[in-house]
N, C-alpha and C. Protein backbone atom coordinates (compact mmCIF):
# COMPACT_ATOMS: atom_id res chain seq x y z
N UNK A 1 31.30 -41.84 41.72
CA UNK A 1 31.25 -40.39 41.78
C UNK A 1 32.47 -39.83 41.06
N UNK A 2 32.21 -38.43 40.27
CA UNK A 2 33.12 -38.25 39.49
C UNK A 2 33.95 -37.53 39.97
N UNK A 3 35.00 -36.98 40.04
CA UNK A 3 35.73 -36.48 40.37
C UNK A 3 35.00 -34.51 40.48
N UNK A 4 34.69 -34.28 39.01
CA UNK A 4 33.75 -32.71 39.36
C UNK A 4 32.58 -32.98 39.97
N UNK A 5 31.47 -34.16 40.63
CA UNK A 5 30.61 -33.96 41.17
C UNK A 5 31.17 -34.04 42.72
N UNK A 6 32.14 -34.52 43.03
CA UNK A 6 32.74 -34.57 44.33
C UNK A 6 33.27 -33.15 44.88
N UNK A 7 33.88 -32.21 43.75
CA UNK A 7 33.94 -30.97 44.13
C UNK A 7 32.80 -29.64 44.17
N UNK A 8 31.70 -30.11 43.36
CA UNK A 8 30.42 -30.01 43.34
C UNK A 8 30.21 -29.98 44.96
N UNK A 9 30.10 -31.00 45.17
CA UNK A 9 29.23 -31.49 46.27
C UNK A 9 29.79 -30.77 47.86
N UNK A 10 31.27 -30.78 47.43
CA UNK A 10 32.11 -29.96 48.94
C UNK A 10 32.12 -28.55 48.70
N UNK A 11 31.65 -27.80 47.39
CA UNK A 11 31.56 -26.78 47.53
C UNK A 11 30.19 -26.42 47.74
N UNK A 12 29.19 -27.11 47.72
CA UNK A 12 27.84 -26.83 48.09
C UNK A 12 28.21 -26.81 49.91
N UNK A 13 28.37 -27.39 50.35
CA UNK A 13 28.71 -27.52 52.02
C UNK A 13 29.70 -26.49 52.28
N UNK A 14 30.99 -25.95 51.64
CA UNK A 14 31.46 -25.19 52.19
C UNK A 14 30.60 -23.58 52.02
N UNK A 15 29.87 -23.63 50.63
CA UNK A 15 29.23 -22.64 50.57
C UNK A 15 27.49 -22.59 51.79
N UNK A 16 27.15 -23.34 51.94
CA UNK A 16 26.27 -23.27 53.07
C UNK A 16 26.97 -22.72 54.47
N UNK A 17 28.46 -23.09 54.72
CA UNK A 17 29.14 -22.94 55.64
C UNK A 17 29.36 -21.43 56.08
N UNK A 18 29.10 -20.44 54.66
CA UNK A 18 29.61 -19.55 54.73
C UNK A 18 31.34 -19.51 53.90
N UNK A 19 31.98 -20.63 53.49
CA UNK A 19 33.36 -20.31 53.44
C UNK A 19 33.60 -20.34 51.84
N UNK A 20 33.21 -18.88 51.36
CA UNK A 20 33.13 -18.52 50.37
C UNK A 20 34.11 -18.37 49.23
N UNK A 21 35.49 -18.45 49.88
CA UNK A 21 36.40 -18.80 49.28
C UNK A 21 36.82 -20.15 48.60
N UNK A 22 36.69 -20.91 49.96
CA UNK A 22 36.84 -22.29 49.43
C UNK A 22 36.08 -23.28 48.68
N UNK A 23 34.90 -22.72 48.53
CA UNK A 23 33.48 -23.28 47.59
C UNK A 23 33.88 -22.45 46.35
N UNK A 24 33.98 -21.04 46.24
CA UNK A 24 34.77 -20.88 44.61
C UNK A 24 35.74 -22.03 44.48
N UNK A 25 36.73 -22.04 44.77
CA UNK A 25 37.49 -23.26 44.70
C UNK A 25 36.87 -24.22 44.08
N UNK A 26 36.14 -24.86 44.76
CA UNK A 26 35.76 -26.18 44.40
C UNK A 26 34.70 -26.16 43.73
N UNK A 27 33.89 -25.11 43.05
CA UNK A 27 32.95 -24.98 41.86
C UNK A 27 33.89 -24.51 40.79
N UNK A 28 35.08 -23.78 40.39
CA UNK A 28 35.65 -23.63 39.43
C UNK A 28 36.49 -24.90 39.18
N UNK A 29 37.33 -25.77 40.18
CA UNK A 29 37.37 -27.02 40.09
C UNK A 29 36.82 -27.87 39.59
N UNK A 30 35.23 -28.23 39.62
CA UNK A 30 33.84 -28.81 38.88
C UNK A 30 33.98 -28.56 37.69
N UNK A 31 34.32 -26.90 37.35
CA UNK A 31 33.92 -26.66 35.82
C UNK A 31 34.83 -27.00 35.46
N UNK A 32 36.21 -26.55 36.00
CA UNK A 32 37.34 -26.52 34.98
C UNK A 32 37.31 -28.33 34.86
N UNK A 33 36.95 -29.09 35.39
CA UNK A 33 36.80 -30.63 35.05
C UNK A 33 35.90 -31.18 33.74
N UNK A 34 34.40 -30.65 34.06
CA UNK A 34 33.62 -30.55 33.37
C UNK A 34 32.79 -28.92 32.79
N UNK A 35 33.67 -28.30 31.95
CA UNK A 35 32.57 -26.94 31.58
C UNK A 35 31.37 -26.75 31.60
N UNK A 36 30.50 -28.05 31.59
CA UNK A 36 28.96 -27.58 31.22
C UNK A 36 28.52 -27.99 32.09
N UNK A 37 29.17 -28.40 33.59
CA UNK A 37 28.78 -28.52 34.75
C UNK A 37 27.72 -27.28 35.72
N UNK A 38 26.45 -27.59 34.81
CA UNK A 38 25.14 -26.03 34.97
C UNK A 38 24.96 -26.17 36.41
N UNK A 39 25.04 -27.16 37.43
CA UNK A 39 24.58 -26.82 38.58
C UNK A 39 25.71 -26.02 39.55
N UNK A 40 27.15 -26.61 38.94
CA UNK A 40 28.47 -25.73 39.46
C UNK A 40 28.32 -24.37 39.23
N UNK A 41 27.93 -24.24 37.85
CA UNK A 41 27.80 -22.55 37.05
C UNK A 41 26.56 -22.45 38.74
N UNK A 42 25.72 -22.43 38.57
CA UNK A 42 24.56 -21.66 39.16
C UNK A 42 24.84 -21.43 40.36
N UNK A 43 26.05 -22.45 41.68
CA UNK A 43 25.76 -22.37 42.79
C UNK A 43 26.88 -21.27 42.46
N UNK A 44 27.78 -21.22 41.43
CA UNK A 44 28.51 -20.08 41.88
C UNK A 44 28.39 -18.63 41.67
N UNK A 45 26.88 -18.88 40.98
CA UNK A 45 26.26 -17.50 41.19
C UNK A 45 25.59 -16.95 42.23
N UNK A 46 24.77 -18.37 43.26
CA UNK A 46 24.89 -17.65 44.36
C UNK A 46 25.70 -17.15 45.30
N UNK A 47 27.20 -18.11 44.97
CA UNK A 47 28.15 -17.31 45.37
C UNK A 47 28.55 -15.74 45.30
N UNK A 48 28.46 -15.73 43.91
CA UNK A 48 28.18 -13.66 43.63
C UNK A 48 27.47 -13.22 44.47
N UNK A 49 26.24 -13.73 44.32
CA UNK A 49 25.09 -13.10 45.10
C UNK A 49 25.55 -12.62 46.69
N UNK A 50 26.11 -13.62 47.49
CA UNK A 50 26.26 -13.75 48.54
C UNK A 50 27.73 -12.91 48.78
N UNK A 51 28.16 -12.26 47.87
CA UNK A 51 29.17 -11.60 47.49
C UNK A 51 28.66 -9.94 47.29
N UNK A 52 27.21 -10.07 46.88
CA UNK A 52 27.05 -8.81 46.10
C UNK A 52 27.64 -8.08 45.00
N UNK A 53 27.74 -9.42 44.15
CA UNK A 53 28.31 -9.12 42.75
C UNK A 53 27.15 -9.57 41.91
N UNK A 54 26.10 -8.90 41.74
CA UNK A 54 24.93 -9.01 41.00
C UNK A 54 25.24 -9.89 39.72
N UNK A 55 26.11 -8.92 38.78
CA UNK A 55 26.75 -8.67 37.55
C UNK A 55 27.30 -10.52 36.84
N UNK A 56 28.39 -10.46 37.96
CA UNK A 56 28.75 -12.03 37.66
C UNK A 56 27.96 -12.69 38.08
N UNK A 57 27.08 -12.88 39.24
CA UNK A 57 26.20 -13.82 39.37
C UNK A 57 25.16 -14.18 38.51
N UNK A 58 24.63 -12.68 37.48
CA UNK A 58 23.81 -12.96 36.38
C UNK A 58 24.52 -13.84 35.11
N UNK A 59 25.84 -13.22 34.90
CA UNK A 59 26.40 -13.81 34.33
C UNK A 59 26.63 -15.31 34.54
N UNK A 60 26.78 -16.02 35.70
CA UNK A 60 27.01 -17.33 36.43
C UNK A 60 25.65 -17.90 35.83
N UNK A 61 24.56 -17.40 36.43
CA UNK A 61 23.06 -18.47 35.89
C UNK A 61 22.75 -18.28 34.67
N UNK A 62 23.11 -17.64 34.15
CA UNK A 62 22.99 -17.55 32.38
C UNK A 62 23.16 -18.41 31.54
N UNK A 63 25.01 -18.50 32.49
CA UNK A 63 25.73 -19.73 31.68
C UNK A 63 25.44 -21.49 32.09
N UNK A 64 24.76 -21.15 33.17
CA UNK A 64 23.96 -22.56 33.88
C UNK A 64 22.85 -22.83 32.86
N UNK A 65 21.93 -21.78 32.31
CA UNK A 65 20.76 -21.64 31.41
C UNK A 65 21.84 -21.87 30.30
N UNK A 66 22.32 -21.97 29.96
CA UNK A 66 22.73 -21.90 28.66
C UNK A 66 23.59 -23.59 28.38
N UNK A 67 23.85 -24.48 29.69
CA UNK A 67 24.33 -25.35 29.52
C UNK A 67 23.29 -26.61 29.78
N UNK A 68 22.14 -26.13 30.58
CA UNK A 68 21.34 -26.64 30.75
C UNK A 68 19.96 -25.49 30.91
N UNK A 69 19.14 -25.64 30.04
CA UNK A 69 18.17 -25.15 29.89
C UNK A 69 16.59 -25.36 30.78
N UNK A 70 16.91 -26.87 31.27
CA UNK A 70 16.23 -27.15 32.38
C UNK A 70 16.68 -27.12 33.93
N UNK A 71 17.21 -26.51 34.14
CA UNK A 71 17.79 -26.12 35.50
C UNK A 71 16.95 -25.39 36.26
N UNK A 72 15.47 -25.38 36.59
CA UNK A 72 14.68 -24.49 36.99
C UNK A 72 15.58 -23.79 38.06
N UNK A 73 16.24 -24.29 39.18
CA UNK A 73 17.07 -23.20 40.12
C UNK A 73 17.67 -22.50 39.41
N UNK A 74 18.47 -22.26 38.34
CA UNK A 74 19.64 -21.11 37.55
C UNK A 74 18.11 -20.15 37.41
N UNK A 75 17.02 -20.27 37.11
CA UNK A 75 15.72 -19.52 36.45
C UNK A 75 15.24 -18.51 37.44
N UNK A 76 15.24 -19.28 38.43
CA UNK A 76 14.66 -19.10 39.81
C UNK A 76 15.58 -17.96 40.42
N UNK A 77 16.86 -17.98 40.73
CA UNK A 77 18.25 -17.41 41.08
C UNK A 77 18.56 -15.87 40.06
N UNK A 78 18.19 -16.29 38.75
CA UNK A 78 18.26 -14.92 37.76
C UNK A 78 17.39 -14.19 37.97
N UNK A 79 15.63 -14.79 38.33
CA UNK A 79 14.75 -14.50 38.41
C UNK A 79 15.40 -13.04 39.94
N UNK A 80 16.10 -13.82 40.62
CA UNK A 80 16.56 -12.78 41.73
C UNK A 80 17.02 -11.66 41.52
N UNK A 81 18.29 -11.76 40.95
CA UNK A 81 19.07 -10.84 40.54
C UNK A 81 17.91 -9.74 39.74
N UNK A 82 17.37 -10.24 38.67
CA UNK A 82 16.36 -9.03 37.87
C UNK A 82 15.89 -8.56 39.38
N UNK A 83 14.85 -9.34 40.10
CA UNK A 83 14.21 -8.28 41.35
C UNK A 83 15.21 -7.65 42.11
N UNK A 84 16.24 -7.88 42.58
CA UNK A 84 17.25 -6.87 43.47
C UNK A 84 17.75 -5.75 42.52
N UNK A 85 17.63 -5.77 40.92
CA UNK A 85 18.05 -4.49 40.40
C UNK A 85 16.39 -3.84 39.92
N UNK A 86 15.38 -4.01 40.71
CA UNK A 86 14.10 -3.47 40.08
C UNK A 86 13.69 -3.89 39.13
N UNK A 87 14.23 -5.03 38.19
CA UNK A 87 13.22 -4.89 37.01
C UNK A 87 12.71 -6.68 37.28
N UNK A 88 11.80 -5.91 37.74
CA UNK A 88 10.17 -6.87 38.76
C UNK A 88 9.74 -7.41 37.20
N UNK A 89 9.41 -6.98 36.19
CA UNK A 89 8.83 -7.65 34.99
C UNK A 89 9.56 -8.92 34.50
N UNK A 90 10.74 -8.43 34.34
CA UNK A 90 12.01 -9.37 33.54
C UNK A 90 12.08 -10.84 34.58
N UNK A 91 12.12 -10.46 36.05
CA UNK A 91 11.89 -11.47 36.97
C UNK A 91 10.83 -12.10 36.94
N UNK A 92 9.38 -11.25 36.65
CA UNK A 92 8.51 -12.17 36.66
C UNK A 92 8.20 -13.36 35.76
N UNK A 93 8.82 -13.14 34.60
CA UNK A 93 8.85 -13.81 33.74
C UNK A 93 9.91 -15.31 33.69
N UNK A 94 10.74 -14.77 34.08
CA UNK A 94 11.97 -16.15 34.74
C UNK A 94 11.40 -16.66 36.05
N UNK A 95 10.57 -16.40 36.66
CA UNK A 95 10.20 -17.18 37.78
C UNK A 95 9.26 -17.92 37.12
N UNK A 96 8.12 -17.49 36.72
CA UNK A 96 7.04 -18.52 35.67
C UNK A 96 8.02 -19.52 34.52
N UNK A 97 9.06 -18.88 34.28
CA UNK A 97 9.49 -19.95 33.40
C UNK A 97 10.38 -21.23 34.17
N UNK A 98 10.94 -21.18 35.46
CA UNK A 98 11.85 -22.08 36.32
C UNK A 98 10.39 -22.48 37.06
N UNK A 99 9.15 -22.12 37.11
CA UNK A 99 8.08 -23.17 37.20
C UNK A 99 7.22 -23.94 36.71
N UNK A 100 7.60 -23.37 35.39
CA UNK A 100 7.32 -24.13 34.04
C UNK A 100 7.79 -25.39 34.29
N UNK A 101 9.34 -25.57 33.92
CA UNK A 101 10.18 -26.20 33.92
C UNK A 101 9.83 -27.40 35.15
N UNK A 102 10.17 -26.64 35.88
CA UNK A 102 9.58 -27.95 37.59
C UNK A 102 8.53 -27.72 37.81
N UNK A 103 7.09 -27.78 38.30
CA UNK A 103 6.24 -27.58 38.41
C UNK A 103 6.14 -27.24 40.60
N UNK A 104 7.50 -28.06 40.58
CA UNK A 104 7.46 -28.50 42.55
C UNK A 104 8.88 -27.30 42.67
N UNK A 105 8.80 -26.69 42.25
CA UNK A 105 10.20 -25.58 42.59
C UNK A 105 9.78 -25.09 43.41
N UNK A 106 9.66 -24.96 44.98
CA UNK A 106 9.20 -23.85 45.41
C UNK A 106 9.71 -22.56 45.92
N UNK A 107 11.09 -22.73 45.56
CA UNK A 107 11.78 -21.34 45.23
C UNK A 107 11.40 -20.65 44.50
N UNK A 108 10.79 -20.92 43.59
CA UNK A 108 10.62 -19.94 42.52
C UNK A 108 8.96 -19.70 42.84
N UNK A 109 8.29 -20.13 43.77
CA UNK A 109 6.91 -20.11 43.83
C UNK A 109 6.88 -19.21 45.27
N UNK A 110 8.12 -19.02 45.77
CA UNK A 110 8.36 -18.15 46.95
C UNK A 110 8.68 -17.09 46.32
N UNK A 111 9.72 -17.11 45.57
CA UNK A 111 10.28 -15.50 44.87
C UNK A 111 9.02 -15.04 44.32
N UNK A 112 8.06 -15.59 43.42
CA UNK A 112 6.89 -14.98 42.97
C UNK A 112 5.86 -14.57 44.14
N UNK A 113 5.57 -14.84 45.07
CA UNK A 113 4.81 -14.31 45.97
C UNK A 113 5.16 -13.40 46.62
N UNK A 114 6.74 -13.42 46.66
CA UNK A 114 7.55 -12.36 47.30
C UNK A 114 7.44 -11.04 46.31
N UNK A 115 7.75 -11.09 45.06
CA UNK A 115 7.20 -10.04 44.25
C UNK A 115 6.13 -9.71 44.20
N UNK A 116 5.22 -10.55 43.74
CA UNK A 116 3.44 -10.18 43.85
C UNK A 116 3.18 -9.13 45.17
N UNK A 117 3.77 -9.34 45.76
CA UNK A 117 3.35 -8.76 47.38
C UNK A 117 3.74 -7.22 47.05
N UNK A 118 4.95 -7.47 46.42
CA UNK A 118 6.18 -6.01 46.59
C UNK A 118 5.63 -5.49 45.64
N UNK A 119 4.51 -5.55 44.27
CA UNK A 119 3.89 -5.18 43.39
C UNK A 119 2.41 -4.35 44.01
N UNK A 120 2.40 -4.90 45.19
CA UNK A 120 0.73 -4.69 45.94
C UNK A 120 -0.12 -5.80 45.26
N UNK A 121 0.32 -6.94 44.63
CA UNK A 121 -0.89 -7.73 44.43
C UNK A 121 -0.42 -8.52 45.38
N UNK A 122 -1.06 -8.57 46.62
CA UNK A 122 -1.27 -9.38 48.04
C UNK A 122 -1.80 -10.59 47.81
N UNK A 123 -3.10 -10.71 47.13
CA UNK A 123 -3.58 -11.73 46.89
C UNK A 123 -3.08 -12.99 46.23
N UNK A 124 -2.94 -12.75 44.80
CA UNK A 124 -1.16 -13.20 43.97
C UNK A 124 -0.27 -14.02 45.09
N UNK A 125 0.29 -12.83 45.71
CA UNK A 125 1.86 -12.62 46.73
C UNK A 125 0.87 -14.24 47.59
N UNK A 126 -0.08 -13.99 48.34
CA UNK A 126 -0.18 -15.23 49.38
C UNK A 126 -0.81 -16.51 48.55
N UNK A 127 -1.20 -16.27 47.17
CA UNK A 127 -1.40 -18.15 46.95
C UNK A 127 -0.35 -18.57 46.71
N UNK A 128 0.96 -17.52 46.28
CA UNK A 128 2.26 -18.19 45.66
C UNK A 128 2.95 -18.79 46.98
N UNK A 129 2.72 -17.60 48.26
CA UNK A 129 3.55 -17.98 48.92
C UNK A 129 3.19 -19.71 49.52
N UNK A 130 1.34 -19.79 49.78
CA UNK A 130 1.23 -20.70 50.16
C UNK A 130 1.22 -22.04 49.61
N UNK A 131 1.27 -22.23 48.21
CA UNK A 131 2.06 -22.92 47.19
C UNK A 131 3.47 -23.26 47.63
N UNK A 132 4.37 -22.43 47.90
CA UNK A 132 5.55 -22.70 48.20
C UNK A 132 6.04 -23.14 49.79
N UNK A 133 4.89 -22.30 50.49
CA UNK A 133 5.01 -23.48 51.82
C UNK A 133 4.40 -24.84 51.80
N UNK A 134 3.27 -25.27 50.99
CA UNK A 134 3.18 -26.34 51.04
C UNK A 134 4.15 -27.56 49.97
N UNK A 135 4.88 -27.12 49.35
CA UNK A 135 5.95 -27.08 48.60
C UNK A 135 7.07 -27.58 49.55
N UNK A 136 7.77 -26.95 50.06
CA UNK A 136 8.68 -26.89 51.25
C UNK A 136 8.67 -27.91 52.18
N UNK A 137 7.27 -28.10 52.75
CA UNK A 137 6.73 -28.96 53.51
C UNK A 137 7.29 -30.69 53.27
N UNK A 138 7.25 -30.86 51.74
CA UNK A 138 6.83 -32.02 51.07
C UNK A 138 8.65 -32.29 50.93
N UNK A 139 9.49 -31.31 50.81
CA UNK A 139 10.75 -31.75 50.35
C UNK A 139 11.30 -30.34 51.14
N UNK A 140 11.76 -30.79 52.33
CA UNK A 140 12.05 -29.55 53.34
C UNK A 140 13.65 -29.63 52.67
N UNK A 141 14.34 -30.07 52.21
CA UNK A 141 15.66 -29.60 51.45
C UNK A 141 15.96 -29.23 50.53
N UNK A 142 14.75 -28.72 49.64
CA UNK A 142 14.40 -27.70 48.42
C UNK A 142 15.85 -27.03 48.26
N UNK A 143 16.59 -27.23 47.03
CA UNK A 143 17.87 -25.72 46.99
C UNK A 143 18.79 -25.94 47.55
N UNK A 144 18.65 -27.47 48.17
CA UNK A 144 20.26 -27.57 49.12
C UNK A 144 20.11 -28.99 49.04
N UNK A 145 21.14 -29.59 49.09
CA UNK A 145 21.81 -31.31 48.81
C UNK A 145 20.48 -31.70 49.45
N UNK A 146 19.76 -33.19 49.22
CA UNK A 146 19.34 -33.61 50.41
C UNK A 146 19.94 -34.84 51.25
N UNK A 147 19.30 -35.29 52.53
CA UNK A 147 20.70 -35.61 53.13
C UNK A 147 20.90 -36.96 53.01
N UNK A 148 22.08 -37.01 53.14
CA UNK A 148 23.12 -38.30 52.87
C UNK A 148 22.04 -39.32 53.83
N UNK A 149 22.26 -40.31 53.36
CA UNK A 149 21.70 -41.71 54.21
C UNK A 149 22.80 -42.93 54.56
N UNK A 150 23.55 -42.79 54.16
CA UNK A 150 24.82 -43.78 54.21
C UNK A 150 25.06 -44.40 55.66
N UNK A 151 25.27 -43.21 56.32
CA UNK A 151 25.42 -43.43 58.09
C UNK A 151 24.01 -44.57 58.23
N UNK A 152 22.96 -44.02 57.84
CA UNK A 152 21.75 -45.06 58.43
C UNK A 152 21.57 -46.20 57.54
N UNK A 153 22.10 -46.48 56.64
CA UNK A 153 22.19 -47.36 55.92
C UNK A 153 23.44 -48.42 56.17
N UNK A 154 24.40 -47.88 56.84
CA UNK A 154 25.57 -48.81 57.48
C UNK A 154 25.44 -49.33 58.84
N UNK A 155 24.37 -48.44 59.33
CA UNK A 155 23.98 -49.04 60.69
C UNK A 155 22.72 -50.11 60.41
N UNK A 156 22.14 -49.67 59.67
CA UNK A 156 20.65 -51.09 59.40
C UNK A 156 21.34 -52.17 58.90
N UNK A 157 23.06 -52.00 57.82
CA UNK A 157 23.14 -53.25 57.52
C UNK A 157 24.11 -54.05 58.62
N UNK A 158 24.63 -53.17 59.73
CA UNK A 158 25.42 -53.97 60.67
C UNK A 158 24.20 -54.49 61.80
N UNK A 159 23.11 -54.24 61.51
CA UNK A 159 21.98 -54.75 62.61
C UNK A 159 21.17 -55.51 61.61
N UNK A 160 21.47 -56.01 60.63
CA UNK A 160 20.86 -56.87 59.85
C UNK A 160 21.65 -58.30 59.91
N UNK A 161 22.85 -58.18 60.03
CA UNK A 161 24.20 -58.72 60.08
C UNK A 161 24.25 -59.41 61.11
N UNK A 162 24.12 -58.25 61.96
CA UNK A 162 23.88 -59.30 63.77
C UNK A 162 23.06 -60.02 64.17
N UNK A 163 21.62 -59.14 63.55
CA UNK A 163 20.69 -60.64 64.08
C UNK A 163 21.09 -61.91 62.94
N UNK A 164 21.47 -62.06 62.05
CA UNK A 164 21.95 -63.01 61.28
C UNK A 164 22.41 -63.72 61.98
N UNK A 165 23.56 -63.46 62.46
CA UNK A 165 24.80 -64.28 63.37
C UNK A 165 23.55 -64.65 64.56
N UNK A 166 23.11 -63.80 64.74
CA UNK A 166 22.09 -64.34 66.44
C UNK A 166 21.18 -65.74 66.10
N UNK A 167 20.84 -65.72 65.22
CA UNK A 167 19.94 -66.55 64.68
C UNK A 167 20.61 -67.79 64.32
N UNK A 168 21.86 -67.35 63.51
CA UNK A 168 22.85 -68.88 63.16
C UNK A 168 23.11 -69.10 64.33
N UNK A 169 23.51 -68.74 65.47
CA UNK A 169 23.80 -69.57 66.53
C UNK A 169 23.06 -69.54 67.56
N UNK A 170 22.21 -69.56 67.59
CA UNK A 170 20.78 -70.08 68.19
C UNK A 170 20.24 -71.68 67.39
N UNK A 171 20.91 -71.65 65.89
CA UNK A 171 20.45 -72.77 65.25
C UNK A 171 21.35 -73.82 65.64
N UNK A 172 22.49 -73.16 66.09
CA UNK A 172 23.70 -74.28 66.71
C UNK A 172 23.69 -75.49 67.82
């Protein structure tokens, strides 16, 4: 692990935490390591977001789109920002394109149903949404790390270990 995906990774957790300070930290850390670090750029646009700094946060997934072009979440996330300033078109179009891109995003298959709805096309609004719940379903950590296995993987190999030993000395 590299040194910017390690600060990556603690600023995704401190930013779930709420501790919005210290996840800037450690996403400008990421970049300033690696610049074209697009998933650092993007989470620290939801940092804006979660800030209510529209402005830089558009600016933040832009530069995620611009370092990586397949990043369907930076697509998905801009796709936001256009709907919280009204322009529902410009969004609709970045949400179809961050599902282009992934076909299993279902963030972006939620934000589109969420618009469709807010448009009055209801109909639209509930296949997207139910697309994206069955979406969700399949990979319930959609948009956020998924989880570490290490812990259960150090315990299967210390109970792999033991019956070993149980077995060698049973052969004794």
């Amino acid at each position: 692990m590299t040194i910017d995906s390690s600060m990556y990774e603690q600023g995704v957790v401190l930013l779930e935490q709420g501790a919005f300070d210290q996840a800037e930290q450690c996403f400008r850390a990421a970049i300033q390591a690696e610049p074209g670090h697009a998933r650092a750029w993007n989470k620290l646009g939801v940092l804006y977001v979660h800030r209510r700094d529209l402005q830089q946060a558009a600016e933040c997934f832009q530069t995620a789109i611009d370092y990586d072009p397949e990043l369907a979440a930076a697509y998905s996330n801009l796709g936001n920002v256009y709907f919280e300033q009204g322009d529902f078109e410009t969004a609709l179009v970045v949400y179809h394109r961050a599902i282009e891109i992934d076909p299993e995003c279902a963030t972006a298959y939620h934000n589109l149903g969420v618009l469709y709805k807010k448009q009055g096309n209801i109909n639209e609004g509930i296949k997207y949404l139910k697309k994206a719940s069955k979406l969700y379903r399949r990979r319930p950590w959609q948009g956020r790390q998924p989880p570490k296995l290490t812990g259960v993987r150090t315990i299967l190999w210390l109970i792999i270990i033991g019956l070993l030993f149980f077995v060698l000395l049973q052969h004794r």
